[in-house]
N, C-alpha and C. Protein backbone atom coordinates (compact mmCIF):
# COMPACT_ATOMS: atom_id res chain seq x y z
N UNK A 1 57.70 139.73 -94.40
CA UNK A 1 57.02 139.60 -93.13
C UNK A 1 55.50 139.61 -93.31
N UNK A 2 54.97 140.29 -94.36
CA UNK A 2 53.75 140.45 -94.53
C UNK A 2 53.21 138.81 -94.84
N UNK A 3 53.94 138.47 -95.75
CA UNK A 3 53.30 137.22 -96.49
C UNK A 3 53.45 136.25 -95.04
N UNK A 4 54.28 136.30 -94.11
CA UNK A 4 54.30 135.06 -93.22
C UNK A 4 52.80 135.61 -92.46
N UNK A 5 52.57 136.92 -92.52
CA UNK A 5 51.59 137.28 -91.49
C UNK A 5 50.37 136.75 -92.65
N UNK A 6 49.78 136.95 -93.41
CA UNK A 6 48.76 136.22 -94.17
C UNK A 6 48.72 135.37 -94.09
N UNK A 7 49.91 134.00 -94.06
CA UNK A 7 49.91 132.65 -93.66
C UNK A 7 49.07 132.21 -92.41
N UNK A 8 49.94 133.02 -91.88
CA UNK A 8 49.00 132.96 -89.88
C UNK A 8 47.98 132.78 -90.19
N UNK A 9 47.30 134.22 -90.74
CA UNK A 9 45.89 134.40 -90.58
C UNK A 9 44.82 133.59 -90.94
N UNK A 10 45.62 133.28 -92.15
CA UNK A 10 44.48 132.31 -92.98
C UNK A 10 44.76 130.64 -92.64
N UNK A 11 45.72 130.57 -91.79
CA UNK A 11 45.98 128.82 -91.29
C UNK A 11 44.98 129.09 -89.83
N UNK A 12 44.78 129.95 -89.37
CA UNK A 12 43.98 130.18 -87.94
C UNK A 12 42.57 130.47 -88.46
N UNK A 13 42.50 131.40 -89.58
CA UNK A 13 40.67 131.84 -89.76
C UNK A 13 40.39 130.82 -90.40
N UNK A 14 40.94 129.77 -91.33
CA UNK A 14 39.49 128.71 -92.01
C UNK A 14 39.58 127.92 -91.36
N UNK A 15 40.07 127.37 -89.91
CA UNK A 15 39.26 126.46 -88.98
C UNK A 15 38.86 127.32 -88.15
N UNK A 16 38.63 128.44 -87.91
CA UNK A 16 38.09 129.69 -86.99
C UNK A 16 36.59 129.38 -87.77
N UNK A 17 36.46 129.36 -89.31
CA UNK A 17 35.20 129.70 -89.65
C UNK A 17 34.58 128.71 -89.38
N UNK A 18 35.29 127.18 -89.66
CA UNK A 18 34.77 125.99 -90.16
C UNK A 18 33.72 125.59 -88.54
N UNK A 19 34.84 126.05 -87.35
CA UNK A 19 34.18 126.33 -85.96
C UNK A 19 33.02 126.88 -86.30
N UNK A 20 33.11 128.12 -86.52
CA UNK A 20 31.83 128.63 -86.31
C UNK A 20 30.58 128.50 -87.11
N UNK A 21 30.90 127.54 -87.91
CA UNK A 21 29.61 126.53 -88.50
C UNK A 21 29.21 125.98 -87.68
N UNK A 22 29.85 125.33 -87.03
CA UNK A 22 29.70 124.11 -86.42
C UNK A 22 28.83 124.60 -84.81
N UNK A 23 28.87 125.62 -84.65
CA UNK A 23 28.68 126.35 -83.44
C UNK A 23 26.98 126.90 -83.98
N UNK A 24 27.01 127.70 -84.81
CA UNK A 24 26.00 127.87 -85.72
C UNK A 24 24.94 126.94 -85.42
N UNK A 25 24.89 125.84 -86.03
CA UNK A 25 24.01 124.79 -86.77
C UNK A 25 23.91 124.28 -85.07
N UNK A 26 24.66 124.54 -84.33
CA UNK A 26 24.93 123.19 -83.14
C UNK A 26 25.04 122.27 -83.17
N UNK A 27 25.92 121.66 -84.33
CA UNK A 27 26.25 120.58 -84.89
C UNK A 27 27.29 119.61 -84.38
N UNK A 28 27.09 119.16 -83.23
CA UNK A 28 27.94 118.28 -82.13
C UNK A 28 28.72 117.35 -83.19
N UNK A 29 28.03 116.62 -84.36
CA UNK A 29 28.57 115.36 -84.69
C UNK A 29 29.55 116.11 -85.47
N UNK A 30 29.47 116.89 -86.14
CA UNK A 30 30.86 118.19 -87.03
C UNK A 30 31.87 118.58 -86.41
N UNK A 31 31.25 119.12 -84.76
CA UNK A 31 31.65 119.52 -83.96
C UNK A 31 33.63 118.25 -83.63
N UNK A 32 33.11 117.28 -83.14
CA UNK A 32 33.44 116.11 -83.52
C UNK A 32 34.38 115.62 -84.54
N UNK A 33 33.94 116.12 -85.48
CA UNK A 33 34.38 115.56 -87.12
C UNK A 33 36.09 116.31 -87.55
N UNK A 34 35.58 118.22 -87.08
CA UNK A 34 36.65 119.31 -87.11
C UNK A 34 37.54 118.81 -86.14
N UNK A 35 37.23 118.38 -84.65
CA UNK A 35 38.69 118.25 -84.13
C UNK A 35 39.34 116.96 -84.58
N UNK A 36 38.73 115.98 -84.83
CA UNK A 36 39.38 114.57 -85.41
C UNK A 36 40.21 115.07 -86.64
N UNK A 37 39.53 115.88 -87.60
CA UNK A 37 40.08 116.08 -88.93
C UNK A 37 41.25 117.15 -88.05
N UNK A 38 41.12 118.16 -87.69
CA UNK A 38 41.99 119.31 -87.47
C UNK A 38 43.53 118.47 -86.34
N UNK A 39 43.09 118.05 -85.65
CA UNK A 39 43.43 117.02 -84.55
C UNK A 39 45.06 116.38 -85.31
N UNK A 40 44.32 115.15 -86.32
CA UNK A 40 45.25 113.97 -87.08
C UNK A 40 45.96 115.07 -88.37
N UNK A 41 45.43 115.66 -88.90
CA UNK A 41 46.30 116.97 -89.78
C UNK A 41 47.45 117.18 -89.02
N UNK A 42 47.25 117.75 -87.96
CA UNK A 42 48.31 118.58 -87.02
C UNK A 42 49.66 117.77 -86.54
N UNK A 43 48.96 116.73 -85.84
CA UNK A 43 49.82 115.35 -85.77
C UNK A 43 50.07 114.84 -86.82
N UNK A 44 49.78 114.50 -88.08
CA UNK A 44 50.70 113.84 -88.52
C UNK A 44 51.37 114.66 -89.54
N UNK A 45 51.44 115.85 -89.64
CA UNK A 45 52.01 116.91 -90.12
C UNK A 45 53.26 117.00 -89.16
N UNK A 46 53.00 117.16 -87.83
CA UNK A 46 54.05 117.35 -87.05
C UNK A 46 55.39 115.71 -86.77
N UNK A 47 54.41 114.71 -86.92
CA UNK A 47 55.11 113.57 -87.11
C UNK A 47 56.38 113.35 -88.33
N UNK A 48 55.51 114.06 -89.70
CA UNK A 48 56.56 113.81 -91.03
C UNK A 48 57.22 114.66 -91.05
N UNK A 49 57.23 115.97 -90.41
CA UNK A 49 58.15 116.91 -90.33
C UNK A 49 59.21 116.37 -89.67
N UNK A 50 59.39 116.04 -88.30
CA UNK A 50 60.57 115.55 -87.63
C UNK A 50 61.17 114.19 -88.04
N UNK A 51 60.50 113.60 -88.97
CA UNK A 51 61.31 112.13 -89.43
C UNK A 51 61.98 112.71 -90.66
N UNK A 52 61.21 113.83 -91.49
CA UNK A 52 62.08 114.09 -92.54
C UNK A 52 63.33 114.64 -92.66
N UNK A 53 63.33 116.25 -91.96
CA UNK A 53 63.98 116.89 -91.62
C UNK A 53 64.59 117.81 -92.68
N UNK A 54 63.61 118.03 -93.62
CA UNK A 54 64.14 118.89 -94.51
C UNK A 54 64.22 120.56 -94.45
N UNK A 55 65.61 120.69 -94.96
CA UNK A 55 65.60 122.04 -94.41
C UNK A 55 64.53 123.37 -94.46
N UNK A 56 64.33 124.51 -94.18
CA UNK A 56 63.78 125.69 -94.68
C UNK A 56 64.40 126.05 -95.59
N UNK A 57 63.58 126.52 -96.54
CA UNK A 57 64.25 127.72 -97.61
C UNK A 57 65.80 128.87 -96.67
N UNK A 58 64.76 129.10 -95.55
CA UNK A 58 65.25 130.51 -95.10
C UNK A 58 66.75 130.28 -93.90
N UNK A 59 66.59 128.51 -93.69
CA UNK A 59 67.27 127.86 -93.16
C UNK A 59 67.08 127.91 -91.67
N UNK A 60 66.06 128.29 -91.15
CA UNK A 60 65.18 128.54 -89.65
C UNK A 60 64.93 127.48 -89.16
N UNK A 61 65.15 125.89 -89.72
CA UNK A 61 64.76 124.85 -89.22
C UNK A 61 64.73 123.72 -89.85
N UNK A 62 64.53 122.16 -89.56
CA UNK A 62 64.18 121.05 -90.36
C UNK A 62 63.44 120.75 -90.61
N UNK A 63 62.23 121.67 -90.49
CA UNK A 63 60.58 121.01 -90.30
C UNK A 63 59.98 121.66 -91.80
N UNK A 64 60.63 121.54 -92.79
CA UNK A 64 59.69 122.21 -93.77
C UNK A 64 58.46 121.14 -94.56
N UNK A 65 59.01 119.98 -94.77
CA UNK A 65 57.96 119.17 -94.94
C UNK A 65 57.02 118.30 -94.28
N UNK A 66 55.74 118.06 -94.01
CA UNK A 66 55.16 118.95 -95.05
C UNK A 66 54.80 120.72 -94.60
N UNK A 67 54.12 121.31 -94.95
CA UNK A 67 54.01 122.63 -94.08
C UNK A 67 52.36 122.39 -93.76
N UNK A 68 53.10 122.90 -92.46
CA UNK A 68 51.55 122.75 -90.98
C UNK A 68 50.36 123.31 -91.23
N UNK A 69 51.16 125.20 -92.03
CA UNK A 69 50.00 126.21 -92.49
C UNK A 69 49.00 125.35 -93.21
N UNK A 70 49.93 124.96 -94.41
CA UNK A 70 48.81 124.52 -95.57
C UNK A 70 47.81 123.51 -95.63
N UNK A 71 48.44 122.54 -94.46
CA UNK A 71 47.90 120.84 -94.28
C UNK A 71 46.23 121.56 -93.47
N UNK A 72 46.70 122.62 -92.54
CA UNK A 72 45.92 122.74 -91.75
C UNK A 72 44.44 123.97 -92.80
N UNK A 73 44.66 125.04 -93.35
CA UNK A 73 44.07 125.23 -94.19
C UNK A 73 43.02 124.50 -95.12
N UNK A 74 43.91 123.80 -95.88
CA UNK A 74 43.31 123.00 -96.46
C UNK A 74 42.27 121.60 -95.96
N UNK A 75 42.74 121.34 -94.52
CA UNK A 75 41.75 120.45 -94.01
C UNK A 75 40.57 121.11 -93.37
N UNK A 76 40.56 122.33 -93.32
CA UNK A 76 39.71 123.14 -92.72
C UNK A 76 38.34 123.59 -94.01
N UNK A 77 39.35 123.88 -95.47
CA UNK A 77 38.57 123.88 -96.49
C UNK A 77 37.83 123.14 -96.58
N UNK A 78 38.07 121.63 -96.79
CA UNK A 78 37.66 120.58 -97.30
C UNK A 78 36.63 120.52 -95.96
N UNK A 79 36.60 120.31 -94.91
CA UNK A 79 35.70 119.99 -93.45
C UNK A 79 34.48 120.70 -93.91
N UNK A 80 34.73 122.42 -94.52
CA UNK A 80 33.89 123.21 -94.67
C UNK A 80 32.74 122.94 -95.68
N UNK A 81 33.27 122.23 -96.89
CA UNK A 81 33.22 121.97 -98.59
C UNK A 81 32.32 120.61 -98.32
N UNK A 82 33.15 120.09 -97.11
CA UNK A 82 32.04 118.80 -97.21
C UNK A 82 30.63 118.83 -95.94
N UNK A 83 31.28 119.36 -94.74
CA UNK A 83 30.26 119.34 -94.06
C UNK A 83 28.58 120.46 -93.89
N UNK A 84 28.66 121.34 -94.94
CA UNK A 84 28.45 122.51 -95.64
C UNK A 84 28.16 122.90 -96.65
N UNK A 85 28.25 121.76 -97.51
CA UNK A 85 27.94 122.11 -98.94
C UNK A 85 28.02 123.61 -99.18
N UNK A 86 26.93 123.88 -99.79
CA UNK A 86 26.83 124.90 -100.40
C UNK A 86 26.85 126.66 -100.02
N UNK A 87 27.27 126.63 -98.82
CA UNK A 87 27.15 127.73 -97.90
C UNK A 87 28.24 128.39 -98.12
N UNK A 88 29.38 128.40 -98.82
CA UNK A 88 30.62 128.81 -99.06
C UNK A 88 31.05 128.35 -100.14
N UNK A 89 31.69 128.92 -101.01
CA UNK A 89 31.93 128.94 -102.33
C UNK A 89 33.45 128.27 -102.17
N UNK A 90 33.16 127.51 -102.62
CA UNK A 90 34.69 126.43 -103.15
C UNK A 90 35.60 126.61 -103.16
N UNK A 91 35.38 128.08 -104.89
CA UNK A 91 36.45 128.66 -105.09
C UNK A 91 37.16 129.93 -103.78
N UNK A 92 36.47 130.19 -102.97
CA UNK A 92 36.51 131.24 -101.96
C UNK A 92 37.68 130.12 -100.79
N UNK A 93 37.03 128.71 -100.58
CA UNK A 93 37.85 128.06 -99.64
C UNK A 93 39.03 127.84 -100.52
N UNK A 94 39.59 127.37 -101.30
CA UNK A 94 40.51 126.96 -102.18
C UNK A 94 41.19 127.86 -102.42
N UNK A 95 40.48 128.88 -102.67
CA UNK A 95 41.38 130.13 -102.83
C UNK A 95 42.34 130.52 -101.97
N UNK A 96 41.80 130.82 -100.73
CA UNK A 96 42.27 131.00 -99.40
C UNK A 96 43.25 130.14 -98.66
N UNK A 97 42.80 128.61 -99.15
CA UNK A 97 43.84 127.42 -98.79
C UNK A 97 45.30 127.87 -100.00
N UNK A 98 44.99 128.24 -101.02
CA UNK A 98 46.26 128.26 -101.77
C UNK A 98 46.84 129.66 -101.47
N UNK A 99 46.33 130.11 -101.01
CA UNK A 99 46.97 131.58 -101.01
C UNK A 99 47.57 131.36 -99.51
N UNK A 100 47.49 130.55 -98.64
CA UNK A 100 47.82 130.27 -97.61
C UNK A 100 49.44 129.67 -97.93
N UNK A 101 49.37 128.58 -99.14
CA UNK A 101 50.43 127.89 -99.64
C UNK A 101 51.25 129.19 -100.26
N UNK A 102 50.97 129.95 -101.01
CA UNK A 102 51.70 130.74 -101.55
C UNK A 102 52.35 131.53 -100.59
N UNK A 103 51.72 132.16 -99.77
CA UNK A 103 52.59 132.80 -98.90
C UNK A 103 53.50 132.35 -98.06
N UNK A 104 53.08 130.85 -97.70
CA UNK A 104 54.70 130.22 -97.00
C UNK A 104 55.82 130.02 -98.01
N UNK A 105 55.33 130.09 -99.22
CA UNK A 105 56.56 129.73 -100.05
C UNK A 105 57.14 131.66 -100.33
N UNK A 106 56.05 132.54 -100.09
CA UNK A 106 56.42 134.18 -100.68
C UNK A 106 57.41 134.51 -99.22
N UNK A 107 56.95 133.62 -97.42
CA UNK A 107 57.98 134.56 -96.63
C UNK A 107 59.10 133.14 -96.48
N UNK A 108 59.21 132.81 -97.74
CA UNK A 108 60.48 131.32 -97.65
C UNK A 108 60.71 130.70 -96.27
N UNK A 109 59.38 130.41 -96.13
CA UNK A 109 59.15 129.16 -94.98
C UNK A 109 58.91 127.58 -96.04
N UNK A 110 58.70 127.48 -96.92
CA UNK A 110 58.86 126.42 -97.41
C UNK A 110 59.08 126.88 -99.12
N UNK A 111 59.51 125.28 -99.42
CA UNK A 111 58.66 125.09 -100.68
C UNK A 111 57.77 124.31 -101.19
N UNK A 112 57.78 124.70 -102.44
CA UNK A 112 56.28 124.56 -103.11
C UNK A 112 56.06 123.31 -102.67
N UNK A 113 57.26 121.82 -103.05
CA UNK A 113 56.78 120.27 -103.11
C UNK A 113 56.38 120.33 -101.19
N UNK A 114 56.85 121.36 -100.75
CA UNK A 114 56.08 121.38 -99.32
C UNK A 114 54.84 121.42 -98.93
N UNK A 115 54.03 122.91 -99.35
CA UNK A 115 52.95 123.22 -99.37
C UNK A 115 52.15 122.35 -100.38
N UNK A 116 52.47 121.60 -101.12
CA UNK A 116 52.04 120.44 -102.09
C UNK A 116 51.45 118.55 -101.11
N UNK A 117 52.48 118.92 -100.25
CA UNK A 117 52.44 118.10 -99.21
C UNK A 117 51.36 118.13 -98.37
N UNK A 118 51.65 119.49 -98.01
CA UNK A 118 50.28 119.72 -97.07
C UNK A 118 49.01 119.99 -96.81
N UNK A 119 49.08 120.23 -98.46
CA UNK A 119 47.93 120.26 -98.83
C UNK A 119 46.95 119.03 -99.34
N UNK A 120 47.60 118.26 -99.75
CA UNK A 120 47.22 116.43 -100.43
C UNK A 120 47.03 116.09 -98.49
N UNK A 121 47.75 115.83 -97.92
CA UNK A 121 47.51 115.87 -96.16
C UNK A 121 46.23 116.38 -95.91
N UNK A 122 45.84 117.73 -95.38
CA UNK A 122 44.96 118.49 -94.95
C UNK A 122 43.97 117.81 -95.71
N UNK A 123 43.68 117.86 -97.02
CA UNK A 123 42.24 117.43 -97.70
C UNK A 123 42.12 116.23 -97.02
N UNK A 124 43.42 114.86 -97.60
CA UNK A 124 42.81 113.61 -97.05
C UNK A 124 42.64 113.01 -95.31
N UNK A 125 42.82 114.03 -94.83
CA UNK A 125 42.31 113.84 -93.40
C UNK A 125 41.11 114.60 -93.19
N UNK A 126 40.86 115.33 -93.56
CA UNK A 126 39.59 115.62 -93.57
C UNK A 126 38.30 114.87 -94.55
N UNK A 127 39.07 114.46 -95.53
CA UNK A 127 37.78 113.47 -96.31
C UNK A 127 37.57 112.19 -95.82
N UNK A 128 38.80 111.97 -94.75
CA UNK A 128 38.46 110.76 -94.33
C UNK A 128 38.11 110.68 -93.18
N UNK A 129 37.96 112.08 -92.49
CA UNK A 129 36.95 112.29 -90.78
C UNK A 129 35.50 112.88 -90.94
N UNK A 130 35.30 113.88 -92.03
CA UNK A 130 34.38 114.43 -92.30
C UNK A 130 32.95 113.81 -92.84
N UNK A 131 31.91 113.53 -92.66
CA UNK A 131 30.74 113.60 -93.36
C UNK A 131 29.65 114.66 -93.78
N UNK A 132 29.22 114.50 -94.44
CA UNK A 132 27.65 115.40 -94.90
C UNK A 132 27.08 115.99 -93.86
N UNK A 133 26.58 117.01 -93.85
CA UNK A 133 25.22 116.91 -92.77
C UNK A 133 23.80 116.56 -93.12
N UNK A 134 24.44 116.79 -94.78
CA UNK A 134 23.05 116.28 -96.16
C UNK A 134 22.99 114.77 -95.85
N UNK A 135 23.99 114.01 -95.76
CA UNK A 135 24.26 112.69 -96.26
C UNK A 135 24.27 112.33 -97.47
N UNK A 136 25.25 113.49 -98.09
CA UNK A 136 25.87 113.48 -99.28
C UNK A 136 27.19 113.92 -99.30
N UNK A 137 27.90 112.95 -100.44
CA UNK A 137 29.50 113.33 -100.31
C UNK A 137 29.92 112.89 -101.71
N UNK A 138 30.59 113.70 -102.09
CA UNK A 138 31.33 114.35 -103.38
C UNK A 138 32.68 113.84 -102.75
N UNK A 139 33.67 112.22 -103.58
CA UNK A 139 34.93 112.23 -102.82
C UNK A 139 35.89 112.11 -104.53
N UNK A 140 37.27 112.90 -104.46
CA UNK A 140 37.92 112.52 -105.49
C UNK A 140 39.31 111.98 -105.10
N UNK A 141 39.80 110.96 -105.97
CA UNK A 141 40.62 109.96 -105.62
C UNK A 141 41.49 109.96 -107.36
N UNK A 142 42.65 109.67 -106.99
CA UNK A 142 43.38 109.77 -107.83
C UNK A 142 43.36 108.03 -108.10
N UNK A 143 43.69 107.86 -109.52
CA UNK A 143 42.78 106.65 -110.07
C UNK A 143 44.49 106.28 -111.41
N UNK A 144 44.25 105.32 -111.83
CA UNK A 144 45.46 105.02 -112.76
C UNK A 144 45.40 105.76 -114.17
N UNK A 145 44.10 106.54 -114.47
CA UNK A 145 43.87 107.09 -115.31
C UNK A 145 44.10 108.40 -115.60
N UNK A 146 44.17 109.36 -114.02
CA UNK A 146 43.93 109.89 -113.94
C UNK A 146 43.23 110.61 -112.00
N UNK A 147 42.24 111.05 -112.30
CA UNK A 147 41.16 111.02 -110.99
C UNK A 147 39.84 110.50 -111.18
N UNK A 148 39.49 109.98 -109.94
CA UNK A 148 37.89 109.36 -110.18
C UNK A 148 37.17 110.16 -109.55
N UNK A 149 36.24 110.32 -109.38
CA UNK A 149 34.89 111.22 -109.02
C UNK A 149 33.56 110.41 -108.56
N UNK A 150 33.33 110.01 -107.31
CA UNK A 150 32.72 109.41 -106.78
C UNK A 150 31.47 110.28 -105.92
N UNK A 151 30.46 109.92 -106.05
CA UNK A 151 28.90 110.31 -105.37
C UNK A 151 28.17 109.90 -104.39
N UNK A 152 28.05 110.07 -103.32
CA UNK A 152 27.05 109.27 -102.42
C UNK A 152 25.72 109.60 -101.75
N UNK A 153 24.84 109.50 -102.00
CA UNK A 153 23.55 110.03 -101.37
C UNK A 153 22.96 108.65 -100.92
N UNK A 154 22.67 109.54 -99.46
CA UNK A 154 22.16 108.98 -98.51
C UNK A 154 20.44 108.93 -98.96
N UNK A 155 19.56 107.87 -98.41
CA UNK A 155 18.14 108.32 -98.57
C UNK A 155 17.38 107.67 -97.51
């Protein structure tokens, strides 16, 4: 029960924080950016869940893929990582996004290729609603090699 309650917390506090950047700075166009990214996460998290229908671990339902916690976490990270640079430590959002994943898989609300799901989800909806406030963006893309690592500065 504990681990589902850490899930909660941390799928509700890193778009709680990513808000209160955005509230902060008074950053309307972010402002903007978080519900589009947070918004299309949610929906189409909730979309592949009901076409898939794969069971729970715990057997509570069909909706385990992908999982909502993690998609949503993790798009909240990434919103933060990009719209924010340097104001929050990476490893601190990432951390928090995976420990979010771990605990749906610790109170067997999913598994792992779940929270794997939702997490590849959450980032790429947010890298693809989010901008800079620098007008700079750090994007990585999985490439035939491997991953690519792409740079953009604005001037």
């Amino acid at each position: 029960q504990s681990w589902k309650a850490t899930s909660d917390v941390l799928a509700i506090g890193l778009p709680a924080i990513a808000a209160a950047l955005t509230f902060k700075y008074d950053d309307r166009e972010g402002m903007k950016q978080l519900a589009w990214t947070l918004g299309s996460t949610v929906l189409s998290s909730q979309i592949l869940s009901s076409r898939i229908h794969a069971v729970r671990p715990d057997g509570s339902g069909q909706d385990s893929f992908p999982s909502d916690h993690v998609a949503v976490a993790f798009a909240a990270a990434r919103f933060i990582q990009i719209r924010n640079g340097d104001e929050v430590s990476p490893f601190l959002l990432y951390g928090a996004a995976t420990l979010t994943a771990l605990a749906r898989v610790k109170a067997e609300k999913h598994y792992w290729k779940d929270t794997v799901g939702g997490a590849v989800l959450g980032y790429a909806m947010a890298e693809y609603f989010t901008d800079s406030r620098y007008g700079q963006k750090l994007s990585v893309y999985p490439s035939s090699g491997g991953i690519a690592v792409a740079w953009q500065q604005s001037w």
